[in-house]
Protein backbone atom coordinates (compact mmCIF):
# COMPACT_ATOMS: atom_id res chain seq x y z
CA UNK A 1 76.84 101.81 90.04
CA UNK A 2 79.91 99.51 91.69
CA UNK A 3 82.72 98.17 89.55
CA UNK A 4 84.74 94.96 89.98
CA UNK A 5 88.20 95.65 88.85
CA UNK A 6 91.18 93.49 87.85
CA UNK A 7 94.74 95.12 88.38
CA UNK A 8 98.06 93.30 87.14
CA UNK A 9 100.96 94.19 89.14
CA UNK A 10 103.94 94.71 86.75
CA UNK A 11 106.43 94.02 89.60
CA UNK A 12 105.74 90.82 90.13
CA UNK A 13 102.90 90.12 87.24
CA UNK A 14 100.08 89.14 90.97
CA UNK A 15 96.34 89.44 89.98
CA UNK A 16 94.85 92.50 92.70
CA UNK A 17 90.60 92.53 92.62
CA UNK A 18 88.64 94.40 94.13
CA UNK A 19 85.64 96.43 93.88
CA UNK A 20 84.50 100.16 93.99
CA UNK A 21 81.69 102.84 93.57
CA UNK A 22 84.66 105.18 91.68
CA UNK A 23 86.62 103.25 89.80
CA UNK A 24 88.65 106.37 88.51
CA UNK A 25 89.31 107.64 92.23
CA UNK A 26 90.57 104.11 93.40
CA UNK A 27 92.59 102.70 90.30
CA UNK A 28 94.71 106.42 91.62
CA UNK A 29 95.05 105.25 94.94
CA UNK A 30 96.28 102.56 93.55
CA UNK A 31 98.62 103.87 91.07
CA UNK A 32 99.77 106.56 93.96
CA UNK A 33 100.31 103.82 96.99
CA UNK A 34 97.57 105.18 98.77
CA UNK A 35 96.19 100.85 99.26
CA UNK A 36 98.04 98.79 101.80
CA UNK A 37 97.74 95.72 99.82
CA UNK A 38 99.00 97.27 96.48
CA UNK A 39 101.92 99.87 97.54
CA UNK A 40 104.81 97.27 97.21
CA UNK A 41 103.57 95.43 94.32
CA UNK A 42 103.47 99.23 91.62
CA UNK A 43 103.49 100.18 89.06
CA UNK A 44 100.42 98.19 87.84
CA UNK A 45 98.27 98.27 85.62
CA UNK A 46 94.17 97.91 85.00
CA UNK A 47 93.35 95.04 82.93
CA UNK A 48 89.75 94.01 83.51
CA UNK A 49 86.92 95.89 85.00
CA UNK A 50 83.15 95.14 85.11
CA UNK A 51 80.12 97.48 86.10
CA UNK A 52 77.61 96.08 88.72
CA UNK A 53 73.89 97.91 89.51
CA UNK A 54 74.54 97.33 93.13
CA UNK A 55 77.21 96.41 95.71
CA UNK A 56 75.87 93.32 96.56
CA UNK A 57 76.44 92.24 93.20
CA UNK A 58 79.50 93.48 92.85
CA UNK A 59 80.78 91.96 96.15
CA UNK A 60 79.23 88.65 94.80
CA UNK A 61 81.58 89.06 91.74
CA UNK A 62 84.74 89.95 93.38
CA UNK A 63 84.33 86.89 95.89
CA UNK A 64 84.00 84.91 92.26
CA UNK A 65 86.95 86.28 90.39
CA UNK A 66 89.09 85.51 93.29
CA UNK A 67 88.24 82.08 93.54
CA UNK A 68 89.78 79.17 91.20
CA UNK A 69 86.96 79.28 89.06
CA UNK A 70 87.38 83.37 88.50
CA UNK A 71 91.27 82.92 88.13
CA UNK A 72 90.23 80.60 84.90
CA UNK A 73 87.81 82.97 83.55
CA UNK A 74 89.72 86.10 83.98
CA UNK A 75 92.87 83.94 82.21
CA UNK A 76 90.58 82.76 79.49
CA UNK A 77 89.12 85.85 78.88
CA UNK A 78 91.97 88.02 78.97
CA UNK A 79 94.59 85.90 77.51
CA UNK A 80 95.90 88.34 74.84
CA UNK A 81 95.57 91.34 77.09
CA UNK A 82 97.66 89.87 80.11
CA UNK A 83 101.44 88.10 81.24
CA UNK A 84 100.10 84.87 81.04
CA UNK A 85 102.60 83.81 83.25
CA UNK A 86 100.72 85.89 85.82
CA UNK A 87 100.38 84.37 89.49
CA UNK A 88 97.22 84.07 91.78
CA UNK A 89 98.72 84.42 94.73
């Protein structure tokens, strides 16, 4: 099982997604600045998290959630559980 997850950095409210076989054992990386790309941008939070059968699928979905398109969704379907005023960048 892979997971695509959605973090919200409450520094400076930036979308981070990525995906994982163990969700639990990266969302502490994360959360302990073990990940390059997060360390400057903590705390954050996990908003949004989906469970994939294989990594190919998973890999498909991250690739979609960081486009425009997956920016939409994710602020469409998380509207009341996010900053709205979060950034994409």
């Amino acid at each position: 099982m892979y997971f695509v997850y959605v973090l919200q950095s409450q520094k400076d409210n930036d979308l981070y997604i990525g995906y994982t076989c163990d969700i639990n054992k990266r969302i502490d990386q994360h959360t302990k600045g073990n990940v390059k790309s997060t360390k400057n941008r903590r705390p954050i939070i996990l908003v949004y998290f989906e469970a994939c059968r294989n990594q190919h699928d998973a890999l498909h979905r991250e690739k979609y959630l960081k486009s425009t398109y997956g920016h939409r969704y994710l602020k469409s379907r998380l509207k009341n559980d996010i900053n709205s005023n979060y950034s994409t960048g």
